[in-house]
Protein backbone atom coordinates (compact mmCIF):
# COMPACT_ATOMS: atom_id res chain seq x y z
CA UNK A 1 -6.48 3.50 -3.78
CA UNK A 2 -4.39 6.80 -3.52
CA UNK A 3 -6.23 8.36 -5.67
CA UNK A 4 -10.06 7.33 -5.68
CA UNK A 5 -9.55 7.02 -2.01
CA UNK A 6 -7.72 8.96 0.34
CA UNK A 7 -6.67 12.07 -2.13
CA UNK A 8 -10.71 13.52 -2.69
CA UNK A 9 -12.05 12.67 0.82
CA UNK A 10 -9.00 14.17 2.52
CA UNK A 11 -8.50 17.62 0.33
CA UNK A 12 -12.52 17.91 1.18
CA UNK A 13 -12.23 16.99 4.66
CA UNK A 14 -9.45 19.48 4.78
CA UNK A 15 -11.39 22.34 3.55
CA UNK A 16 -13.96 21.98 5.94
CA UNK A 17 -11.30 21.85 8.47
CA UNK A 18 -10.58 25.45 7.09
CA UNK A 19 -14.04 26.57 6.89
CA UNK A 20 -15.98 24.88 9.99
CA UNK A 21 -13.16 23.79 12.20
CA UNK A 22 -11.94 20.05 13.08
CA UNK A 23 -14.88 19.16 15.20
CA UNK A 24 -17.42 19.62 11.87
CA UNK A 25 -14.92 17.81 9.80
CA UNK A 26 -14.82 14.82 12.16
CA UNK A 27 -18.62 14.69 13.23
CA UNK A 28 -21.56 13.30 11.63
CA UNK A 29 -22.80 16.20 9.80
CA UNK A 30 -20.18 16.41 7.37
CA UNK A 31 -20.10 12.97 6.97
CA UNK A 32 -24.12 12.99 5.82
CA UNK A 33 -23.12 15.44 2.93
CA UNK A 34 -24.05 14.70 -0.45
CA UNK A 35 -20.32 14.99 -1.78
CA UNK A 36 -19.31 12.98 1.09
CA UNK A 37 -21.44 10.08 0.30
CA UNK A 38 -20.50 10.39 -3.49
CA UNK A 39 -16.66 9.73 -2.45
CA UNK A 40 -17.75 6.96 -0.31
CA UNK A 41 -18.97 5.26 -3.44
CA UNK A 42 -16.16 6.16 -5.74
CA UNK A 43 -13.98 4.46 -2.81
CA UNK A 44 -15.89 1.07 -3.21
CA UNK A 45 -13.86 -0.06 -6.65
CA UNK A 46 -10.26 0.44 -5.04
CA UNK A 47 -11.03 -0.76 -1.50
CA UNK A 48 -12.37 -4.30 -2.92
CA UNK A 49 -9.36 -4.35 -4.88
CA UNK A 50 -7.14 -3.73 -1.75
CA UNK A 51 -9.18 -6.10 0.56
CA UNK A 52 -9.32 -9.20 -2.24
CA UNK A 53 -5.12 -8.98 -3.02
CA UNK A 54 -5.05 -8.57 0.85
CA UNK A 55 -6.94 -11.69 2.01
CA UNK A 56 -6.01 -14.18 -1.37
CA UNK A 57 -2.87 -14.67 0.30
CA UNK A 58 -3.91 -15.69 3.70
CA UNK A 59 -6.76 -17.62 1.78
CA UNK A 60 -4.27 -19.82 -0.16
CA UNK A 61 -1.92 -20.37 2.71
CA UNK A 62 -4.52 -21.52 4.54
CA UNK A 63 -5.89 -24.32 1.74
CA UNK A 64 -2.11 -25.46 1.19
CA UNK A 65 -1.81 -25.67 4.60
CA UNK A 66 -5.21 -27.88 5.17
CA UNK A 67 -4.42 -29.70 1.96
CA UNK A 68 -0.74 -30.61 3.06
CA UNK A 69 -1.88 -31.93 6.57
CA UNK A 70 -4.27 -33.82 5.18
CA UNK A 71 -2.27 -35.67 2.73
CA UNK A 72 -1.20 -38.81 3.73
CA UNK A 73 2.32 -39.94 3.74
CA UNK A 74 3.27 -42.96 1.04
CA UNK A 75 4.37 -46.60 2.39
């Protein structure tokens, strides 16, 4: 995530920090650039990785949960 994520878009975002100021690098004009589209993309692989790891655990504590109340209890 490190590095198809936040290392590219930063170090570009940085640079037109340097070259246009913070507002430009923050607005929607750099955001409509070509190259920052691109990296928006290349994100999409690592950020579905991050978000499925993230929510399978919730997921499955959830289903044990619903599966455990549900259970009845032997007589």
């Amino acid at each position: 995530m490190v590095v198809l994520s936040l290392f590219p878009g930063g170090v570009l975002q940085f640079r037109d920090v340097l070259v246009n100021g913070y507002w430009h690098a923050r607005s929607s004009a750099y955001l409509d650039t070509s190259l920052a589209r691109l990296i928006e993309w290349v994100r999409l692989p690592g950020d579905l990785v991050f978000g499925i790891v993230g929510v399978l655990p919730v997921v499955l504590a959830i289903g044990m949960t619903y599966w455990y109340t549900r259970k009845k209890p032997a007589q």
